[in-house]
N, C-alpha and C. Protein backbone atom coordinates (compact mmCIF):
# COMPACT_ATOMS: atom_id res chain seq x y z
N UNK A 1 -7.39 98.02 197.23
CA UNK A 1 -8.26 98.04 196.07
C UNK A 1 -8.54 96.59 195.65
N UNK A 2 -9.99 95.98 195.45
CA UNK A 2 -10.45 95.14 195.04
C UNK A 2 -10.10 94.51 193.82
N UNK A 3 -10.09 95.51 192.88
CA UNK A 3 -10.35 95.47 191.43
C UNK A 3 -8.93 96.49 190.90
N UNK A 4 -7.84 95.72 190.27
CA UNK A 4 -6.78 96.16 190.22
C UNK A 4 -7.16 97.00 188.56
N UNK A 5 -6.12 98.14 188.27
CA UNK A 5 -6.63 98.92 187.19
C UNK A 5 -5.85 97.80 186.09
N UNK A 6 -5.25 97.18 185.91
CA UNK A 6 -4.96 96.00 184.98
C UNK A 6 -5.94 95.79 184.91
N UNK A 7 -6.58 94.89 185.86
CA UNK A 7 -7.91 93.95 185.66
C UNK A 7 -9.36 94.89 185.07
N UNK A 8 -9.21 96.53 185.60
CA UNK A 8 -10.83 97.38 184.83
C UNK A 8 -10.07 97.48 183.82
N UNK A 9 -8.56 97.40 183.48
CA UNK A 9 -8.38 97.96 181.81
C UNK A 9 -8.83 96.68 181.02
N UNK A 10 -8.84 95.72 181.39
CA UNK A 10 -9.10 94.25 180.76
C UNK A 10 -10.25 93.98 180.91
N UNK A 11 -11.07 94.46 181.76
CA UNK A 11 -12.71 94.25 181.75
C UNK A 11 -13.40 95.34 180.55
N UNK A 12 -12.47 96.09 180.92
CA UNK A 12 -13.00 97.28 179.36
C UNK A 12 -12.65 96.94 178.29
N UNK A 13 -11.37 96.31 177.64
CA UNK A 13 -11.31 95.64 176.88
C UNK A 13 -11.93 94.89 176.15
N UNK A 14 -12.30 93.53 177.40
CA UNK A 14 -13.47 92.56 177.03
C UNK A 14 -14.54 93.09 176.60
N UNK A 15 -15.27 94.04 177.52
CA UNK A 15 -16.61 94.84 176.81
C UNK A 15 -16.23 95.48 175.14
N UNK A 16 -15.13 96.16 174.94
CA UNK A 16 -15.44 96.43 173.80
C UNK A 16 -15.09 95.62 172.93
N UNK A 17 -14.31 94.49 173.01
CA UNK A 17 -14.41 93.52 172.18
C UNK A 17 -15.99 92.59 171.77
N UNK A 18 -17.03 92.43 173.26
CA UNK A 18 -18.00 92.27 172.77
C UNK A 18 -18.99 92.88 172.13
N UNK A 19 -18.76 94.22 172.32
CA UNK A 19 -19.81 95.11 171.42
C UNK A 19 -19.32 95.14 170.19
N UNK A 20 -18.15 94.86 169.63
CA UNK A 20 -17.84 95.21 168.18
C UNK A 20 -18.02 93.62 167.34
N UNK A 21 -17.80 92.64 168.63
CA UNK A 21 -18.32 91.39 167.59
C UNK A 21 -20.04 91.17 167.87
N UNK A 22 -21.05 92.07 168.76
CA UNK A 22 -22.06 91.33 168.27
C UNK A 22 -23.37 92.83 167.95
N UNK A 23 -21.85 94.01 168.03
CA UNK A 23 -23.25 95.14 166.84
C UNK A 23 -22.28 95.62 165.99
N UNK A 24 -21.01 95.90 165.76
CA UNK A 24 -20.00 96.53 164.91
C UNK A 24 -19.47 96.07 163.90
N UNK A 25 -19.73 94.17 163.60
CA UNK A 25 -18.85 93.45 163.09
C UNK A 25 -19.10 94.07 161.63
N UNK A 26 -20.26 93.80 161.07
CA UNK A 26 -20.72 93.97 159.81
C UNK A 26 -20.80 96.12 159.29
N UNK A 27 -20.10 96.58 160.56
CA UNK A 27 -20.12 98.00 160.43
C UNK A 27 -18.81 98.53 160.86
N UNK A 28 -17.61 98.87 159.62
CA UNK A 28 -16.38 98.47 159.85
C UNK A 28 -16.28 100.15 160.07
N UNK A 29 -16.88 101.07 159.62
CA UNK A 29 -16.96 102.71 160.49
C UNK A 29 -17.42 102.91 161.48
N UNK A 30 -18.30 101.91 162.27
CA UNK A 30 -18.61 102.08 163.71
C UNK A 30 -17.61 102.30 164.64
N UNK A 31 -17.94 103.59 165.23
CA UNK A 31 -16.68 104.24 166.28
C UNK A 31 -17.19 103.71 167.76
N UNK A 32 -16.17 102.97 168.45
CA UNK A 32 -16.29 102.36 169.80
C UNK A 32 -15.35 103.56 170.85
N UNK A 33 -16.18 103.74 171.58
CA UNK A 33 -15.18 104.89 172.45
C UNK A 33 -15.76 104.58 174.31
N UNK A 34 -14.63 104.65 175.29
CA UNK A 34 -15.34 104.87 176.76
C UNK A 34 -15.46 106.54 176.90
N UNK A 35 -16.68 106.72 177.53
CA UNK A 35 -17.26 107.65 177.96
C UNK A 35 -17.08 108.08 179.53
N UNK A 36 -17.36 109.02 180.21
CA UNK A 36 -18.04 109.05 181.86
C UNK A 36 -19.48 108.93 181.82
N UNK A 37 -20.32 109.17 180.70
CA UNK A 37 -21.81 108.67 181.07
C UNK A 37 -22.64 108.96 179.74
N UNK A 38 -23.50 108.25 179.83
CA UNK A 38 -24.07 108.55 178.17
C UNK A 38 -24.51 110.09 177.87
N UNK A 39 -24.49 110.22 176.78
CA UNK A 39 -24.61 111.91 176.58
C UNK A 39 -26.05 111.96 176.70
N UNK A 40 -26.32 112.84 176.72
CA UNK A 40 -27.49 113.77 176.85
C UNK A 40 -28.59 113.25 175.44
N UNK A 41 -27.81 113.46 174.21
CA UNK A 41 -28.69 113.14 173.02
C UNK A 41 -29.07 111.85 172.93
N UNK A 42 -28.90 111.27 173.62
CA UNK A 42 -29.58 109.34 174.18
C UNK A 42 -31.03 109.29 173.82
N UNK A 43 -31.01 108.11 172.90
CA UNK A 43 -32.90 107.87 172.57
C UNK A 43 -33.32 107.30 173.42
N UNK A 44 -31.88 106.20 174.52
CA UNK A 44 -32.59 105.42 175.00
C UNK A 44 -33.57 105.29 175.84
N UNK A 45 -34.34 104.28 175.81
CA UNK A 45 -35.41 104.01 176.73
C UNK A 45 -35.77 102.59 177.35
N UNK A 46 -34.92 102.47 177.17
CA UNK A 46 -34.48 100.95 177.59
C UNK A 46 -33.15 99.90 178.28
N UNK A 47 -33.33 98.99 178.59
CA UNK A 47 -31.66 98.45 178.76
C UNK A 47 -31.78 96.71 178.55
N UNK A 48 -30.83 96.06 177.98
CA UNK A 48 -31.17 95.07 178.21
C UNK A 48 -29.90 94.29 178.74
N UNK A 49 -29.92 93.62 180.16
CA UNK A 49 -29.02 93.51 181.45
C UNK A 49 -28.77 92.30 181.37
N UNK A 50 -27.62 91.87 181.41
CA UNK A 50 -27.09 90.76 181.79
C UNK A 50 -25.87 90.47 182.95
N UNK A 51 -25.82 89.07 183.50
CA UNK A 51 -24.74 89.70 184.16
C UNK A 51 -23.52 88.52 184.43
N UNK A 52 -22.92 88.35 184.76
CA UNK A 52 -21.82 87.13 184.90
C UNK A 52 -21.35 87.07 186.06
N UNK A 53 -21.62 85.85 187.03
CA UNK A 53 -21.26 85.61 188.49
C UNK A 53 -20.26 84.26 188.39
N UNK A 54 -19.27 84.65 189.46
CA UNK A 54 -18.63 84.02 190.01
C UNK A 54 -18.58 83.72 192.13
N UNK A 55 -17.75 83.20 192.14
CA UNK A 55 -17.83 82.94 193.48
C UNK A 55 -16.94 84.67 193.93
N UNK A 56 -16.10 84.86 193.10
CA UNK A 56 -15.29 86.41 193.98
C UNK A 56 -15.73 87.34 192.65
N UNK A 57 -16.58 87.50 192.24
CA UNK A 57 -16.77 88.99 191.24
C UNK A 57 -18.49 88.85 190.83
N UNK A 58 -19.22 89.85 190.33
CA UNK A 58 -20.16 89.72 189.75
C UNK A 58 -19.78 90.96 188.71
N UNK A 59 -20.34 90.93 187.84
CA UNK A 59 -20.26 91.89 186.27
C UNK A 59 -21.68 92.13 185.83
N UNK A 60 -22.23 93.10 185.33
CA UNK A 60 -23.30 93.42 184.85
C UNK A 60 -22.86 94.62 183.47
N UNK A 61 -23.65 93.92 182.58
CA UNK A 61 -23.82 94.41 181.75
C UNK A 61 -25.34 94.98 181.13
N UNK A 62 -24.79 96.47 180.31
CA UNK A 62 -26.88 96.97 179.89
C UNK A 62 -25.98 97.44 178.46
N UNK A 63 -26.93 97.02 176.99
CA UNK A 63 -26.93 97.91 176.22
C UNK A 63 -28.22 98.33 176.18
N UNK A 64 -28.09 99.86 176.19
CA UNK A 64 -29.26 100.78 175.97
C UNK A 64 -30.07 100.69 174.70
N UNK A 65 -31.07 100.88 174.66
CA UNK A 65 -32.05 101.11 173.17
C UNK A 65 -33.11 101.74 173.05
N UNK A 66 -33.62 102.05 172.23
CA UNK A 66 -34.75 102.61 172.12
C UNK A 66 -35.99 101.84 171.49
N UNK A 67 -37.21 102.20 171.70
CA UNK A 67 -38.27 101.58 170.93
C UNK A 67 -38.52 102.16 169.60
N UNK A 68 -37.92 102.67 168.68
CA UNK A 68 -38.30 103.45 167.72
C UNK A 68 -37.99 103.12 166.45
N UNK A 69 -38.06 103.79 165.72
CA UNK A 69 -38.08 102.57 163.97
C UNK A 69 -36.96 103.10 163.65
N UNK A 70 -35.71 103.81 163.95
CA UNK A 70 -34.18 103.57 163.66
C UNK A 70 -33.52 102.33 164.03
N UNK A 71 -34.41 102.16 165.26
CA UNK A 71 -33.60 101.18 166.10
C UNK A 71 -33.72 99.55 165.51
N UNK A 72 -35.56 99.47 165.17
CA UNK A 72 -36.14 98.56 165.17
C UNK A 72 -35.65 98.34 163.57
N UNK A 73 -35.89 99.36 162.72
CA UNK A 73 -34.89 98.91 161.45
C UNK A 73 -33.55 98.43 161.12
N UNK A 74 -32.34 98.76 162.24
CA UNK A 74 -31.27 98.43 161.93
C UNK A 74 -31.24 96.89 162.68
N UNK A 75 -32.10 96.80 163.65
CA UNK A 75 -31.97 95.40 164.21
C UNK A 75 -32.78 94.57 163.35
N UNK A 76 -33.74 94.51 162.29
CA UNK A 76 -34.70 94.08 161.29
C UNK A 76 -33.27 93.55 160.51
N UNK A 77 -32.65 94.68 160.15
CA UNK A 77 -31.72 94.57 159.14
C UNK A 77 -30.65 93.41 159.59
N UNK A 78 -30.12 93.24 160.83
CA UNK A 78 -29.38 92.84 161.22
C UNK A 78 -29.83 91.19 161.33
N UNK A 79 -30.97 90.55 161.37
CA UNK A 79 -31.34 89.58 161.47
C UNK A 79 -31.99 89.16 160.38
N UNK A 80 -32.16 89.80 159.50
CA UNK A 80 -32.39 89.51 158.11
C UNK A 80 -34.24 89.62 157.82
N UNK A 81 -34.76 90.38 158.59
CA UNK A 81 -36.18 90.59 158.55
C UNK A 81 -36.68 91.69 158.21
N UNK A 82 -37.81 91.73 157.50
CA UNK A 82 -38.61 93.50 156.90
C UNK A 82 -38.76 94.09 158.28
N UNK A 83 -38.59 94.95 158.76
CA UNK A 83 -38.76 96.43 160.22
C UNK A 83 -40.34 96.02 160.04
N UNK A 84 -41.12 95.68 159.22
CA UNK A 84 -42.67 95.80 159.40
C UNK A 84 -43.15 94.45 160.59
N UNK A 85 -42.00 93.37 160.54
CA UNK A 85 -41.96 92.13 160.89
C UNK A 85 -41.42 92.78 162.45
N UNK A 86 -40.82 93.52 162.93
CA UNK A 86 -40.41 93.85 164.36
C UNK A 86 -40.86 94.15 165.73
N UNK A 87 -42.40 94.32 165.39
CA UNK A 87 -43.10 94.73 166.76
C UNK A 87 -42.89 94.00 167.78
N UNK A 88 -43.40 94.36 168.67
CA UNK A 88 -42.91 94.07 170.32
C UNK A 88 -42.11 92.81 170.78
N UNK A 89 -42.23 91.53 170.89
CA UNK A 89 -41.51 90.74 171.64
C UNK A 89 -40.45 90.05 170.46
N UNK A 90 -40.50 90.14 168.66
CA UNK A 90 -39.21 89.78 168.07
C UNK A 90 -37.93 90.81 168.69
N UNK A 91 -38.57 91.57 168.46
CA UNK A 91 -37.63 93.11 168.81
C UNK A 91 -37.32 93.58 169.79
N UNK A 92 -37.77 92.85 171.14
CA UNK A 92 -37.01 92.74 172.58
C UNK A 92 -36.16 91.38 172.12
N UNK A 93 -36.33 90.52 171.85
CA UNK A 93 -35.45 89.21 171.70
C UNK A 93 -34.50 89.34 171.49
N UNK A 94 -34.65 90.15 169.53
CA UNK A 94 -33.57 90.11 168.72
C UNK A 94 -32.34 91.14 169.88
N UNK A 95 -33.24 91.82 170.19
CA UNK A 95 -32.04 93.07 171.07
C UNK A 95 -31.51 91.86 172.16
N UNK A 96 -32.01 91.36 173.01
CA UNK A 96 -31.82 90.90 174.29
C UNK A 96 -30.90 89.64 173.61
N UNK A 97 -30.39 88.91 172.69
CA UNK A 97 -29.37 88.13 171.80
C UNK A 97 -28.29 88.74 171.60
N UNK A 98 -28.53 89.90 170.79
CA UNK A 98 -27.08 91.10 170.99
C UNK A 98 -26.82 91.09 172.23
N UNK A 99 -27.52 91.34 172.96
CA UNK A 99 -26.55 91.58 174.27
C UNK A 99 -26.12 90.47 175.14
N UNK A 100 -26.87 89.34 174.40
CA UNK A 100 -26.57 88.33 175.13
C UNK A 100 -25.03 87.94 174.02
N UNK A 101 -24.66 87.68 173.08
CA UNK A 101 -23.65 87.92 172.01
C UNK A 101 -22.86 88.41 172.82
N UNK A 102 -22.73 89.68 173.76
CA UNK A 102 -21.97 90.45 174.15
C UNK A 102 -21.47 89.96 175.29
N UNK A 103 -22.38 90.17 176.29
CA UNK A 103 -21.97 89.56 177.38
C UNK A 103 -21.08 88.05 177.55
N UNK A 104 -21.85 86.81 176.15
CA UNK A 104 -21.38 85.88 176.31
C UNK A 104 -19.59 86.03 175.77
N UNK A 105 -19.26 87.19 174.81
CA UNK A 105 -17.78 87.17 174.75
C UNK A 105 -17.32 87.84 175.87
N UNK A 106 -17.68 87.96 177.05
CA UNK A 106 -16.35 88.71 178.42
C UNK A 106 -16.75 87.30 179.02
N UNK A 107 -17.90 86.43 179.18
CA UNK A 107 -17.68 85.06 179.56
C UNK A 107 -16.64 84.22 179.38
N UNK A 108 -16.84 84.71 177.57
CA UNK A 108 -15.71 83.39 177.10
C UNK A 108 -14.32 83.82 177.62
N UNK A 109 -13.50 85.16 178.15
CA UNK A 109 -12.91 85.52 177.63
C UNK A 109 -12.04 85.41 179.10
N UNK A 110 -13.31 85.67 179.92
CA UNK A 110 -13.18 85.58 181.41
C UNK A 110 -12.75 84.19 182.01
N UNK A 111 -13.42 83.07 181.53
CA UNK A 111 -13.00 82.07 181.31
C UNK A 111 -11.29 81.60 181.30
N UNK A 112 -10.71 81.91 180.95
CA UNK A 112 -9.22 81.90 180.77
C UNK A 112 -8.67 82.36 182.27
N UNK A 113 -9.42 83.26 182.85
CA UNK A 113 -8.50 83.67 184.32
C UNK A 113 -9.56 82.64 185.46
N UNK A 114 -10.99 82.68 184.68
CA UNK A 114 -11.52 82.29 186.20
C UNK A 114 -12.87 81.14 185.88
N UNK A 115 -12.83 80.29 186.80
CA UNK A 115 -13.61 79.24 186.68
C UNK A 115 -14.60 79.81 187.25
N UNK A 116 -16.22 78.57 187.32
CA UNK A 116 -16.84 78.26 187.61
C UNK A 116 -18.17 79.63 187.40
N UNK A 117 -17.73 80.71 186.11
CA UNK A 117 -18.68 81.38 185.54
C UNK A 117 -19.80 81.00 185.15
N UNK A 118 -21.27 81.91 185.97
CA UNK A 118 -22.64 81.79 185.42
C UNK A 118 -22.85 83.11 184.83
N UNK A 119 -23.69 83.09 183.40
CA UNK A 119 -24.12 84.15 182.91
C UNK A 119 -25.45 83.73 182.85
N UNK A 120 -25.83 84.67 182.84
CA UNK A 120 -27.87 84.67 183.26
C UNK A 120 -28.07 85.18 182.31
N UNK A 121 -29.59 85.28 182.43
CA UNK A 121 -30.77 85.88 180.78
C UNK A 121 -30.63 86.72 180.73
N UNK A 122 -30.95 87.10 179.80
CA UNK A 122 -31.21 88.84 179.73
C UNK A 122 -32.60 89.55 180.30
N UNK A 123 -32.66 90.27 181.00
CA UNK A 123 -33.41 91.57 181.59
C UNK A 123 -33.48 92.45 180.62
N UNK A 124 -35.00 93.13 180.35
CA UNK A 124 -35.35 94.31 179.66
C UNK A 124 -35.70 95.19 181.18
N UNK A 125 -34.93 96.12 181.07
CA UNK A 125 -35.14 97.34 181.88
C UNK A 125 -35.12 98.65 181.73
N UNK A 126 -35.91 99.68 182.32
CA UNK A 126 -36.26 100.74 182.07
C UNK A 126 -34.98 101.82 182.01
N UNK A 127 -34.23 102.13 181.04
CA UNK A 127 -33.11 103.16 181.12
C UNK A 127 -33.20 104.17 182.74
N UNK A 128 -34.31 104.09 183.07
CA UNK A 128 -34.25 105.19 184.27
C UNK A 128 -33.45 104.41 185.71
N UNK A 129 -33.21 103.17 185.29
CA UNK A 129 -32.55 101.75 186.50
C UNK A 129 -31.10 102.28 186.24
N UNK A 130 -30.67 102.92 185.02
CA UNK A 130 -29.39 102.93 185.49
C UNK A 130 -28.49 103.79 186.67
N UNK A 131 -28.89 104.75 186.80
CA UNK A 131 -28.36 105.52 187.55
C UNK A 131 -27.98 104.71 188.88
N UNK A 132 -28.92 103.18 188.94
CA UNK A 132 -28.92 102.68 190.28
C UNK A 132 -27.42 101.34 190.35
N UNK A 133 -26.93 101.42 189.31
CA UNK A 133 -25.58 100.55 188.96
C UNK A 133 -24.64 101.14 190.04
N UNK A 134 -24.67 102.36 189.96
CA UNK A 134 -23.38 103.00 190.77
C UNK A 134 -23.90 102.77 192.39
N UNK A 135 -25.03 102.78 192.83
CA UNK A 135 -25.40 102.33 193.87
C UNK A 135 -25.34 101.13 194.45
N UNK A 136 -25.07 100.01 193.54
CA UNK A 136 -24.97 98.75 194.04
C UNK A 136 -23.63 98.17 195.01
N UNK A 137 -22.98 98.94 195.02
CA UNK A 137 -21.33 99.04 195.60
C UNK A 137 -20.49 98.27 194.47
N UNK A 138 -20.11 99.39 193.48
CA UNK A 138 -19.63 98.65 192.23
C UNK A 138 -18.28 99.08 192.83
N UNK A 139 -16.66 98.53 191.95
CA UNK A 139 -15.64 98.62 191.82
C UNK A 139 -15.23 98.99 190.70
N UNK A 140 -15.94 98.86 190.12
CA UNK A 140 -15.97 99.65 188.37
C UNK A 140 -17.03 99.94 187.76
N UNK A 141 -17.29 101.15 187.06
CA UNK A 141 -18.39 101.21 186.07
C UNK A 141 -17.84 102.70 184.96
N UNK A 142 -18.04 101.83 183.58
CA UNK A 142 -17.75 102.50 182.52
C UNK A 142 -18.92 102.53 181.49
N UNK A 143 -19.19 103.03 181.07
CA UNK A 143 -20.28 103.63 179.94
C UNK A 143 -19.39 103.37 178.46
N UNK A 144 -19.75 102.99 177.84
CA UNK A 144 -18.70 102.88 176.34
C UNK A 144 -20.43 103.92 175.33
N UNK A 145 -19.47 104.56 174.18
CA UNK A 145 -20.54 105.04 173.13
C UNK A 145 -19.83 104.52 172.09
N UNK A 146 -21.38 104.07 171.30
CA UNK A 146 -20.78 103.74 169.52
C UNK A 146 -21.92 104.27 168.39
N UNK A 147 -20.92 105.23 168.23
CA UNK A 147 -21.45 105.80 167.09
C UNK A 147 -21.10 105.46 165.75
N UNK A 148 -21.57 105.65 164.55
CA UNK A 148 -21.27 105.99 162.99
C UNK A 148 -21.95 104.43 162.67
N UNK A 149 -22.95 104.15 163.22
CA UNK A 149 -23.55 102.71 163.60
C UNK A 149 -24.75 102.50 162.88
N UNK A 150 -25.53 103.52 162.84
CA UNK A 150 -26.37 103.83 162.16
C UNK A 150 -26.89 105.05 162.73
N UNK A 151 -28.26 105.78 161.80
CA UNK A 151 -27.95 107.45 161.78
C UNK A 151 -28.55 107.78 162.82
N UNK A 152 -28.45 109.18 163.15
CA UNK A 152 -28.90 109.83 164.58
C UNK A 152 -27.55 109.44 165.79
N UNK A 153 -28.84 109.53 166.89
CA UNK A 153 -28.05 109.71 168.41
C UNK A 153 -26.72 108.26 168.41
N UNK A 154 -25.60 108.84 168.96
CA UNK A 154 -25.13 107.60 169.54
C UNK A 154 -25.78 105.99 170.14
N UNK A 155 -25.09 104.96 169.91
CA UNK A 155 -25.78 104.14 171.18
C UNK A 155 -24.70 104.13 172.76
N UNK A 156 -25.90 103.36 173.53
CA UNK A 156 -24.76 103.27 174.65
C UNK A 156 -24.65 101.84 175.16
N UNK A 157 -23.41 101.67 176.09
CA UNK A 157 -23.53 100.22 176.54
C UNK A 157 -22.67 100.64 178.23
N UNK A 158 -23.16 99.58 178.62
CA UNK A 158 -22.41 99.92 180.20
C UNK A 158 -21.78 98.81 180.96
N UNK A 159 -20.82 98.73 181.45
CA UNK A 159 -20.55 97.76 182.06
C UNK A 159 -20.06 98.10 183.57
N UNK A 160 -20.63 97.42 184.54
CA UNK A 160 -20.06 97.37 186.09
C UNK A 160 -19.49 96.16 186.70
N UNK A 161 -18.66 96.20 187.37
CA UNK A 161 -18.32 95.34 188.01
C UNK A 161 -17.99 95.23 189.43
N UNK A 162 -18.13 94.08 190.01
CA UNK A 162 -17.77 93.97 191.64
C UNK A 162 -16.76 93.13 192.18
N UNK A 163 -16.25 93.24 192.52
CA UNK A 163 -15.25 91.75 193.48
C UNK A 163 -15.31 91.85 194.69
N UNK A 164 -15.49 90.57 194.77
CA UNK A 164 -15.80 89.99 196.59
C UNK A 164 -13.91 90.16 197.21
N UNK A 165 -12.93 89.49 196.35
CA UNK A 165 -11.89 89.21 196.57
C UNK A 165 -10.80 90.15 195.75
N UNK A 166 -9.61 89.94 195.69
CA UNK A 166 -9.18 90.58 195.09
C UNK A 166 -8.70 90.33 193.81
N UNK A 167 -8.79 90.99 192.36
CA UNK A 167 -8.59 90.73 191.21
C UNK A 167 -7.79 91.47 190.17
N UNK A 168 -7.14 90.71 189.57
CA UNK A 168 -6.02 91.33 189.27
C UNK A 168 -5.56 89.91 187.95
N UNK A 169 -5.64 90.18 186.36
CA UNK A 169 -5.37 90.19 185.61
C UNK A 169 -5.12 90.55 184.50
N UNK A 170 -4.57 89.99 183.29
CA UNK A 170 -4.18 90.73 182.19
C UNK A 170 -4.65 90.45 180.89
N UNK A 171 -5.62 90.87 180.72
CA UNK A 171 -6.11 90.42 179.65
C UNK A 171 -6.01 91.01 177.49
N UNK A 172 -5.40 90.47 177.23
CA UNK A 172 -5.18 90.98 175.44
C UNK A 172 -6.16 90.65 174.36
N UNK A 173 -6.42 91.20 173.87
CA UNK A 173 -7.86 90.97 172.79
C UNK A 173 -6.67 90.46 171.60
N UNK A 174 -7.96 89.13 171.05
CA UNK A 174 -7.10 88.52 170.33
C UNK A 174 -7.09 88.67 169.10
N UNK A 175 -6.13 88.28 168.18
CA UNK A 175 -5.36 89.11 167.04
C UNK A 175 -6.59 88.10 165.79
N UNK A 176 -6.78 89.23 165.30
CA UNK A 176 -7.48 89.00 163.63
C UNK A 176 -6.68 88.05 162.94
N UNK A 177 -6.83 87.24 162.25
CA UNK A 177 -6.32 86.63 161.21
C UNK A 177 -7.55 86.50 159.99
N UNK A 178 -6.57 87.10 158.98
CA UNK A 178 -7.21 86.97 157.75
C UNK A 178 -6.92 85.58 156.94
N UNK A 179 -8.09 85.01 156.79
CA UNK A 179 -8.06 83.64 156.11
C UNK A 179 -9.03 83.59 155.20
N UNK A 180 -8.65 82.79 153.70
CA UNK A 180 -9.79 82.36 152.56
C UNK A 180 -9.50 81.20 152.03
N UNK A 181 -10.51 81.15 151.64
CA UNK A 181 -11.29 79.68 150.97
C UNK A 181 -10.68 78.50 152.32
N UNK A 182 -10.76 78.50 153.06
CA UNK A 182 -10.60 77.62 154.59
C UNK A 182 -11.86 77.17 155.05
N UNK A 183 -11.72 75.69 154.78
CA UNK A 183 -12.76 74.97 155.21
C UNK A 183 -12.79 74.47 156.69
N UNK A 184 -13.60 75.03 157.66
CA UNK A 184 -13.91 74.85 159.37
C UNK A 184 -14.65 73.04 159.18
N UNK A 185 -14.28 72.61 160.01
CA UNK A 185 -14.93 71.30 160.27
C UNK A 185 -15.36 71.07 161.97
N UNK A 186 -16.59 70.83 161.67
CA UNK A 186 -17.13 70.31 163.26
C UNK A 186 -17.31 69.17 163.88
């Protein structure tokens, strides 16, 4: 085995650590859960793909979305803009940042076991591409759902992964600390 189950429990990890710091943070009832595949009640119609290469692994990541004014309102909301302000290319961006948010925390995180990581742009792609993840000769692929996020259908997010070599680490999501009136200096 390529991809040791330490190392997919720690790649799943990482993923849900990035979905909760760059769509959950400000939504402390948002439920993060792994799935076997997005449910059925899915708006999505979309994906927006990123992916992280090394010399022995590649990783791809999609969060799913929809074009529709739940979606386009909570991401309005999330960037501090009126939903009337959202039509077409703010509202691929603003999405394609979240996921870039996301992806860039299993970078950072990945970082610690393995050098010489590239993460690429983000891709808008047609939700109907996914089915073709499992075709790529993956070593892992998990579907995560987060619901209580905002109203209606679940969202979804997916992550796959590959290794050229063999991989095998341990990775721990790191511990909250509560701090106030603490002044950060740059």
């Amino acid at each position: 085995m390529t991809l040791s189950q330490r190392a997919r429990d720690s790649l799943d990890g990482m993923m849900a650590e990035g979905l909760r710091q760059s769509m959950a943070q400000h939504h402390p009832g948002a439920q993060l859960r792994a799935v076997a595949a997005p449910g059925p009640a899915s708006a999505a119609t979309h994906m927006a793909v990123l992916s992280i290469a090394s010399y022995s692994f590649r990783i791809i990541t999609a969060l799913h979305f929809a074009h529709d004014a739940r979606t386009r309102a909570w991401i309005a909301g999330r960037i501090g803009l009126d939903e009337s302000g959202m039509g077409g290319q703010p509202f691929l961006d603003a999405v394609c940042e979240i996921g870039n948010m996301c992806c860039g925390t299993l970078n950072r995180e990945l970082g610690a076991f393995y050098d010489c990581l590239g993460l690429s742009t983000p891709q808008v792609l047609d939700i109907r591409s996914l089915p073709h993840l499992a075709q790529i000769g993956t070593d892992h692929l998990q579907h995560f759902e987060i619901t209580d996020l905002l109203p209606g259908p679940p969202l979804y997010a997916t992550l796959c992964a590959r290794a050229y070599t063999p991989m095998d680490f341990h990775w721990t999501a790191p511990e909250v600390q509560e701090t106030a009136g603490e002044l950060e200096f740059f």
